[in-house]
Every structure is written in structure tokens, then in C-alpha cells.
C-alpha atoms as a PDB file:
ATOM      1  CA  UNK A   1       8.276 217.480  42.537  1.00  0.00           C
ATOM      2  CA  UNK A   2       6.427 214.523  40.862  1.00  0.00           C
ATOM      3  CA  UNK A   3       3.039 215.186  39.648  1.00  0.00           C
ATOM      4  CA  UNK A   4       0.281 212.648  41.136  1.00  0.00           C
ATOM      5  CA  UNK A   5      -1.689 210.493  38.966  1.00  0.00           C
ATOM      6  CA  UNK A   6      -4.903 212.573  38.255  1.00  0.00           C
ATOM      7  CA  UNK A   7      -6.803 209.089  40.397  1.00  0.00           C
ATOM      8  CA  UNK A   8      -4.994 210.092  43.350  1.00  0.00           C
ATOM      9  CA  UNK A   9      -5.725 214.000  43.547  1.00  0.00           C
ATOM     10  CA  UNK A  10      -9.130 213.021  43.041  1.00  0.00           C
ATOM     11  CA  UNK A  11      -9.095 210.954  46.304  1.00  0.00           C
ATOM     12  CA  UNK A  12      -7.131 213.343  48.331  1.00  0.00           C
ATOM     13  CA  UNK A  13      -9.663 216.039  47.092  1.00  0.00           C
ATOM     14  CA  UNK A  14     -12.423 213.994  47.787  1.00  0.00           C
ATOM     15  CA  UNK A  15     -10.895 213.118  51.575  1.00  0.00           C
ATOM     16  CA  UNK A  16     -10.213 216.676  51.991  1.00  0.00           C
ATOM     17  CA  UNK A  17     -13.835 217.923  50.563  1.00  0.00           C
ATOM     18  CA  UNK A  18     -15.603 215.889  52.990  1.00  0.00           C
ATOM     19  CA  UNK A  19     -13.351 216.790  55.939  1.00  0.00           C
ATOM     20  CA  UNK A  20     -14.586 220.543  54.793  1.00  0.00           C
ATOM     21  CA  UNK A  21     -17.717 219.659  55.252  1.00  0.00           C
ATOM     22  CA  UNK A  22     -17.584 218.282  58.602  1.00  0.00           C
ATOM     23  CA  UNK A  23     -15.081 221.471  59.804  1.00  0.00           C
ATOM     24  CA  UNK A  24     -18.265 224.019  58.749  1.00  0.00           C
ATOM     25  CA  UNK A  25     -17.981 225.746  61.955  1.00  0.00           C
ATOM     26  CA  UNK A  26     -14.356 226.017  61.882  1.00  0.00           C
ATOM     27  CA  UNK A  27     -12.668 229.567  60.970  1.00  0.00           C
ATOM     28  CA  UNK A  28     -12.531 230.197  57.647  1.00  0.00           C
ATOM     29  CA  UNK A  29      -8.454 231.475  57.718  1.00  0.00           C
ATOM     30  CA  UNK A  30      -8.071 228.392  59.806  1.00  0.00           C
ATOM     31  CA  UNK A  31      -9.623 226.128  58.046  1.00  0.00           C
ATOM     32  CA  UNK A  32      -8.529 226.751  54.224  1.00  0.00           C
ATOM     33  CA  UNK A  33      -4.495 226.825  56.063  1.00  0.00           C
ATOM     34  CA  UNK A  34      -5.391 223.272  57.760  1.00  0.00           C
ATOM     35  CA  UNK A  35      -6.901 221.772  54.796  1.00  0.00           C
ATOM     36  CA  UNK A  36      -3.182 223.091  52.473  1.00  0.00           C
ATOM     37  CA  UNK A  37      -1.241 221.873  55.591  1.00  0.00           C
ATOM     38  CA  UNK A  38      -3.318 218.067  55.188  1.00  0.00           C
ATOM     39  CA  UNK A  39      -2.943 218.391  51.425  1.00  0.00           C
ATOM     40  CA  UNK A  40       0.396 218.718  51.584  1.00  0.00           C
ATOM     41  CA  UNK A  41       0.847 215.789  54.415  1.00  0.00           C
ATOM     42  CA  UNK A  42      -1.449 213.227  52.254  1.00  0.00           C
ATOM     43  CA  UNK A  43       1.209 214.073  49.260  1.00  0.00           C
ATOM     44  CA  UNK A  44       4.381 213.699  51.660  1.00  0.00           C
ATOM     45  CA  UNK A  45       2.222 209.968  53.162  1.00  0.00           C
ATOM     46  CA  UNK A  46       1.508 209.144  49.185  1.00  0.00           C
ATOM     47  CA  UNK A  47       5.261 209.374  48.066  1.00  0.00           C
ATOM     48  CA  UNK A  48       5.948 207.060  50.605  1.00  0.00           C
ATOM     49  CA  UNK A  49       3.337 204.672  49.912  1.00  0.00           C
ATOM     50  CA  UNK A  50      -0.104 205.083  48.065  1.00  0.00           C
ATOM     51  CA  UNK A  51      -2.615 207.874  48.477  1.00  0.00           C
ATOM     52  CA  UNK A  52      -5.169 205.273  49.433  1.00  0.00           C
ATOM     53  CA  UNK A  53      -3.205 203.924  52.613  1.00  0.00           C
ATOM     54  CA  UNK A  54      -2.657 208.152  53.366  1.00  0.00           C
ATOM     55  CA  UNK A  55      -6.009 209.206  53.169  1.00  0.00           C
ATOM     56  CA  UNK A  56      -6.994 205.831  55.243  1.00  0.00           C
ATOM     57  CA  UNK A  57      -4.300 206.563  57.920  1.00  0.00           C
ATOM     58  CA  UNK A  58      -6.587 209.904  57.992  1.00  0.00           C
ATOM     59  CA  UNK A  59      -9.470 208.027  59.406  1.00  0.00           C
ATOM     60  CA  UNK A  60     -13.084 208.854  59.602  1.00  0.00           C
ATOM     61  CA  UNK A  61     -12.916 212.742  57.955  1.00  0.00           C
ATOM     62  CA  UNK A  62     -16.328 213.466  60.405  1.00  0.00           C
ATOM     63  CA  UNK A  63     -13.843 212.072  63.281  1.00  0.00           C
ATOM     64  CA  UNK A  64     -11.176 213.453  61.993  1.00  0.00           C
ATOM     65  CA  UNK A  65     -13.492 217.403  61.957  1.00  0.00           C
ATOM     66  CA  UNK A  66     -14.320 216.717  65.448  1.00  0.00           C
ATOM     67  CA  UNK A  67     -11.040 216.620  66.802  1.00  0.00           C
ATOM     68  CA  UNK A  68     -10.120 219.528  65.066  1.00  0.00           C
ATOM     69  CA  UNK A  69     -13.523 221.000  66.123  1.00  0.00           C
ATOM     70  CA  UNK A  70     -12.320 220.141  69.942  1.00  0.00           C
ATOM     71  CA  UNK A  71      -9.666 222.726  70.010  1.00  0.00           C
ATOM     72  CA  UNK A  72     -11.745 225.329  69.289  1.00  0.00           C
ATOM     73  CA  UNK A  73     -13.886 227.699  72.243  1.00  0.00           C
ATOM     74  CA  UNK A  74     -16.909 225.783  72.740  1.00  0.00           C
ATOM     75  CA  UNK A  75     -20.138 227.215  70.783  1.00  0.00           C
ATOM     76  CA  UNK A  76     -19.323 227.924  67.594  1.00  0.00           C
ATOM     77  CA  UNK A  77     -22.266 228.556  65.265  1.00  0.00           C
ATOM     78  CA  UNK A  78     -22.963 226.004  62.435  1.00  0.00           C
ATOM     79  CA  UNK A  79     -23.964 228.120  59.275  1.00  0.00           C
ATOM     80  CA  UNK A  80     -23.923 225.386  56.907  1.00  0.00           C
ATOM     81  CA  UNK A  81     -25.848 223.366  59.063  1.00  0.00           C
ATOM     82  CA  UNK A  82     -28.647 225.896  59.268  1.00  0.00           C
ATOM     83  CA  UNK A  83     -27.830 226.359  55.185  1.00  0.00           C
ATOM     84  CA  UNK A  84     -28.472 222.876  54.604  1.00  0.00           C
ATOM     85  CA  UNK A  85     -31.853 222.541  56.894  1.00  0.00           C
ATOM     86  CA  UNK A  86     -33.205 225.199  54.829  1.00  0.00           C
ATOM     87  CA  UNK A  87     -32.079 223.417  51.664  1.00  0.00           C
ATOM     88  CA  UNK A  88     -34.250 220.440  52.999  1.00  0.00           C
ATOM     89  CA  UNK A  89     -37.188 222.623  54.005  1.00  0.00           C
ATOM     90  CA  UNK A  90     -37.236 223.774  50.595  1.00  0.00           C
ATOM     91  CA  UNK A  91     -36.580 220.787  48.934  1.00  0.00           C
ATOM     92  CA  UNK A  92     -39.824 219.476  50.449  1.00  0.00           C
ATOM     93  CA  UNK A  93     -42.104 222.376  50.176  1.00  0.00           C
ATOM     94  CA  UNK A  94     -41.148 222.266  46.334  1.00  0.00           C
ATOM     95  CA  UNK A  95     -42.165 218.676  46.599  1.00  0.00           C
ATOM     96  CA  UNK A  96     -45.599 219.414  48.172  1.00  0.00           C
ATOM     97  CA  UNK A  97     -46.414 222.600  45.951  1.00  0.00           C
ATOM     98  CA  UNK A  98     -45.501 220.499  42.589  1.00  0.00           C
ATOM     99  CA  UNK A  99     -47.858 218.041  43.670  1.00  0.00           C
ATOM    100  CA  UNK A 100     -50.244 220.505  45.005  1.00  0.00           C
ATOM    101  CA  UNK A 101     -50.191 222.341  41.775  1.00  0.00           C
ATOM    102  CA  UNK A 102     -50.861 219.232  39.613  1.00  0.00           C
ATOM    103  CA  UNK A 103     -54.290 218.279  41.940  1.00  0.00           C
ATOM    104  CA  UNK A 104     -55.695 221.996  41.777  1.00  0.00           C
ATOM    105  CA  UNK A 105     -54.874 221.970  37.953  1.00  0.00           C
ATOM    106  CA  UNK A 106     -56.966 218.640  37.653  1.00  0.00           C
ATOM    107  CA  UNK A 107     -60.177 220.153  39.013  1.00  0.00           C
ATOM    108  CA  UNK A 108     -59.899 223.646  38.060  1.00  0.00           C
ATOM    109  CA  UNK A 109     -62.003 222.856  34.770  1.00  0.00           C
ATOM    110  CA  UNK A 110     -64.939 222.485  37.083  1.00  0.00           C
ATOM    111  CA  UNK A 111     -64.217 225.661  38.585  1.00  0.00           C
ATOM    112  CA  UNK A 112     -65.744 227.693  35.583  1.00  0.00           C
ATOM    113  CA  UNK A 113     -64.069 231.177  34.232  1.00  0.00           C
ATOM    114  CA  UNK A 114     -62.965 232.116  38.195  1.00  0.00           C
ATOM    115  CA  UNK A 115     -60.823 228.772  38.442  1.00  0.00           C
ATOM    116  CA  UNK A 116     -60.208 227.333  41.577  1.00  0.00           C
ATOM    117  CA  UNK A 117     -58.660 228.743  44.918  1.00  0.00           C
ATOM    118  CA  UNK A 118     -56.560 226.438  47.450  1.00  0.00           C
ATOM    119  CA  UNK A 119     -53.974 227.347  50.701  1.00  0.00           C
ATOM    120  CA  UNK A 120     -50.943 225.002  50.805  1.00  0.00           C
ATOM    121  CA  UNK A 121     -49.321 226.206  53.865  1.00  0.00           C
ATOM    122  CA  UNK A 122     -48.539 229.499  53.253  1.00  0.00           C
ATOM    123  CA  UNK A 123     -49.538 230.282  50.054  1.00  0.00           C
ATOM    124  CA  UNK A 124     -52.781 230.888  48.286  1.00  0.00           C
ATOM    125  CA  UNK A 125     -53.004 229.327  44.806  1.00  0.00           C
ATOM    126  CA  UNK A 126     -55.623 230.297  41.883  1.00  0.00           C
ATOM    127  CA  UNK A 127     -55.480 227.924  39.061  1.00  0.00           C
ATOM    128  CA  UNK A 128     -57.630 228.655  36.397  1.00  0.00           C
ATOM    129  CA  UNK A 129     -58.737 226.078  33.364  1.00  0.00           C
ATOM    130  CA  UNK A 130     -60.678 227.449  30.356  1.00  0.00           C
ATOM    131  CA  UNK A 131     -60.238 226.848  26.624  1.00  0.00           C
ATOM    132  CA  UNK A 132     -59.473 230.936  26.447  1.00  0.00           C
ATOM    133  CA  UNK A 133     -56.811 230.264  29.528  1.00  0.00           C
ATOM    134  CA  UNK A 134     -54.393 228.311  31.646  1.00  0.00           C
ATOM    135  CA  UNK A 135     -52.891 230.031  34.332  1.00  0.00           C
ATOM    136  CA  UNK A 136     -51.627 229.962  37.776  1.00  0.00           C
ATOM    137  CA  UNK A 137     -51.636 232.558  40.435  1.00  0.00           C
ATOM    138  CA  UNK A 138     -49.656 232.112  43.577  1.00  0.00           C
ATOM    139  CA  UNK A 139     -49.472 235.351  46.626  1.00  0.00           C
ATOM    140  CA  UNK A 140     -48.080 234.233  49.856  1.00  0.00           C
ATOM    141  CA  UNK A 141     -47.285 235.780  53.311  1.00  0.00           C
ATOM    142  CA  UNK A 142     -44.180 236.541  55.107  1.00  0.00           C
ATOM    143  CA  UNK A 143     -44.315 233.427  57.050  1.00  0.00           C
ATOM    144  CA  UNK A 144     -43.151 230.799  55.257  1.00  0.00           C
ATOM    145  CA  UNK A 145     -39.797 233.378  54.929  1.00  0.00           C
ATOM    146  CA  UNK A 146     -40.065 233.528  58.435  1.00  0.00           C
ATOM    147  CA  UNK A 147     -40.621 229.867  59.017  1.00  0.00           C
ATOM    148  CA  UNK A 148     -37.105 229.282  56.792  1.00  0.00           C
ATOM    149  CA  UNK A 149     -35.477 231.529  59.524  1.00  0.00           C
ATOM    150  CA  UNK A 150     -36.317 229.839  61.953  1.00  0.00           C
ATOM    151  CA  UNK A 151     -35.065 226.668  60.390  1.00  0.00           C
ATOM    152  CA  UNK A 152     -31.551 228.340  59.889  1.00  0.00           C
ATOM    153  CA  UNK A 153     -31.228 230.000  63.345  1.00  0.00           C
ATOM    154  CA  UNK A 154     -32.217 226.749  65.075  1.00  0.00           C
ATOM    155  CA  UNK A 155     -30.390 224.301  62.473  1.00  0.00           C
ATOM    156  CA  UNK A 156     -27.105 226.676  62.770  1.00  0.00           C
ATOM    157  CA  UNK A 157     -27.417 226.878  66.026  1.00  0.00           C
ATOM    158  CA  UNK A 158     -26.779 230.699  65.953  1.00  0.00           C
ATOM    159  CA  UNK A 159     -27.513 231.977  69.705  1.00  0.00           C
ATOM    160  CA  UNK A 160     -24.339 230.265  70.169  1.00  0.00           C
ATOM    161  CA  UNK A 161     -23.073 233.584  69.113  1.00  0.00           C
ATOM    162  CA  UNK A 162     -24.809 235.751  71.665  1.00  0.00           C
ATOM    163  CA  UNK A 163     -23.263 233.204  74.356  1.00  0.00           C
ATOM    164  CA  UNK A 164     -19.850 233.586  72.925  1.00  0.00           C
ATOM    165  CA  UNK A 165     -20.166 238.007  73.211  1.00  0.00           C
ATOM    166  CA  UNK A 166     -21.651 237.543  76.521  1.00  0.00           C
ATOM    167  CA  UNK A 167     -18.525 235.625  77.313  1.00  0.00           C
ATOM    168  CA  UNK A 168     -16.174 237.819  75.973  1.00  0.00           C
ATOM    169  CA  UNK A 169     -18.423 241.216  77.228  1.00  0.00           C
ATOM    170  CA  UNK A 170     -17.826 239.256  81.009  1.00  0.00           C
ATOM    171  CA  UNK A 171     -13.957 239.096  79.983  1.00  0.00           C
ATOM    172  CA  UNK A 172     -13.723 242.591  80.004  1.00  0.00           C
END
């Protein structure tokens, strides 16, 4: 079998990465044999012309996922969904705290030996700016953990899986 220029694996990769993406609710077993069964179509479509025409023949890979998606049982879970809301939520509470961090450090000077105390959300931060010390003291609550799973449950979607074992308890 002829090798394929290292240009055109990275395209079909790339196709097939981003159809991955879109097929996150998909079975696992299922999805890793459709994505060798595609892999091995694009190369079979390349030898007969290039890989870009194959992959384009493909179409949209988020169309493409939802087609595939529409032969499975209706409400499926989307755990990389709920991963990547999470992701965000963190992403932007970093954001916040960074910045929150650098204001409290500005005035904590002025705060004397005992620093300064501030609540971003929730966590409590001490910042304390002496010419002995520099320091930082963060304690927080449960709740932002339980705010972050929240995010994932809703952003996955996930009491799609109670519906699904009612379904199948009402089969039996």
C-alpha cells in the first residue's frame, strides 16, 4: 500500500479529529470503529483523487456527527460538553481571581501587619504586604465545587441518563 504524503494524513486527521469532537456522545466502541472505517474510506477516496476533494466530499464534520448522532436512541448524555462548560467556568474564574489578586495586593500595604481581607465569589482572600512579608491566603467553601457540578450536569446534559433507565426499567 502507498504511504500518504505526511500533508495529507495531517488533513484526514484533522477531518477526522473534529468529526470526534462533534460525535462526543457517541459510544466509545462505536465511535473509535467508525472513525478507522472513515479513515480507511478518505484513503480509498484519496487514491482516487486528492485527500482534499475526500475529506470535502465528507462535508461539514458537525453535519456529518449529527447524522451519525441520528441513528442513535434519542438522549444520549454529552460528557464533553459538560467537560468543556466547566473548562470555561474555570477559565473565567481564573481570570477574575488573577485580577482580583493583583487589586487586593495593591492596597494591602495600607492594611498594616493583618493585611487585607476580600470575598471573590466563593473564596475568602488575605493578602498581606509588609517589608517582613508577602503572602497570600486563600480558604474557600464547597460551593464553588458544587457550582462546577452543576455546570457539568446541566452542560452534559446528564438526566438524559435517568430518562434512558426509566425507559429501559418500562421495557421490562
Amino acid at each position: 500500500m502507498n504511504r500518504l504524503p505526511v500533508r495529507d494524513v495531517v488533513r484526514r486527521e484533522a477531518f477526522l479529529a473534529r468529526l470526534s469532537l462533534w460525535l462526543d456522545d457517541y459510544p466509545a466502541r462505536e465511535q473509535k470503529s467508525l472513525l478507522a472505517q472513515l479513515r480507511g474510506e478518505l484513503d480509498l477516496a484519496a487514491a482516487d483523487s486528492s485527500m482534499r476533494s475526500a475529506v470535502s466530499a465528507m462535508g461539514s464534520p458537525r453535519e456529518l456527527a449529527r447524522e451519525y448522532r441520528a441513528t442513535l436512541p434519542a438522549g444520549r448524555p454529552r460528557w464533553a460538553a459538560g467537560g468543556f462548560w466547566v473548562s470555561i467556568g474555570l477559565i473565567v474564574w481564573l481570570v477574575l481571581f488573577v485580577t482580583f489578586v493583583a487589586a487586593l495586593l495593591q492596597v494591602a500595604a495600607a492594611g498594616g501587619p493583618d493585611g487585607v481581607t476580600a470575598q471573590l465569589l466563593w473564596a475568602e482572600v488575605t493578602a498581606v504586604d509588609t517589608p517582613e512579608e508577602i503572602s497570600l491566603v486563600v480558604s474557600g467553601t464547597w460551593v464553588g465545587l458544587a457550582l462546577l457540578a452543576v455546570v457539568f450536569l446541566v452542560g452534559s446534559r446528564a438526566w438524559r441518563v435517568l430518562r434512558r433507565r426509566d425507559r429501559a426499567d418500562a421495557a421490562v
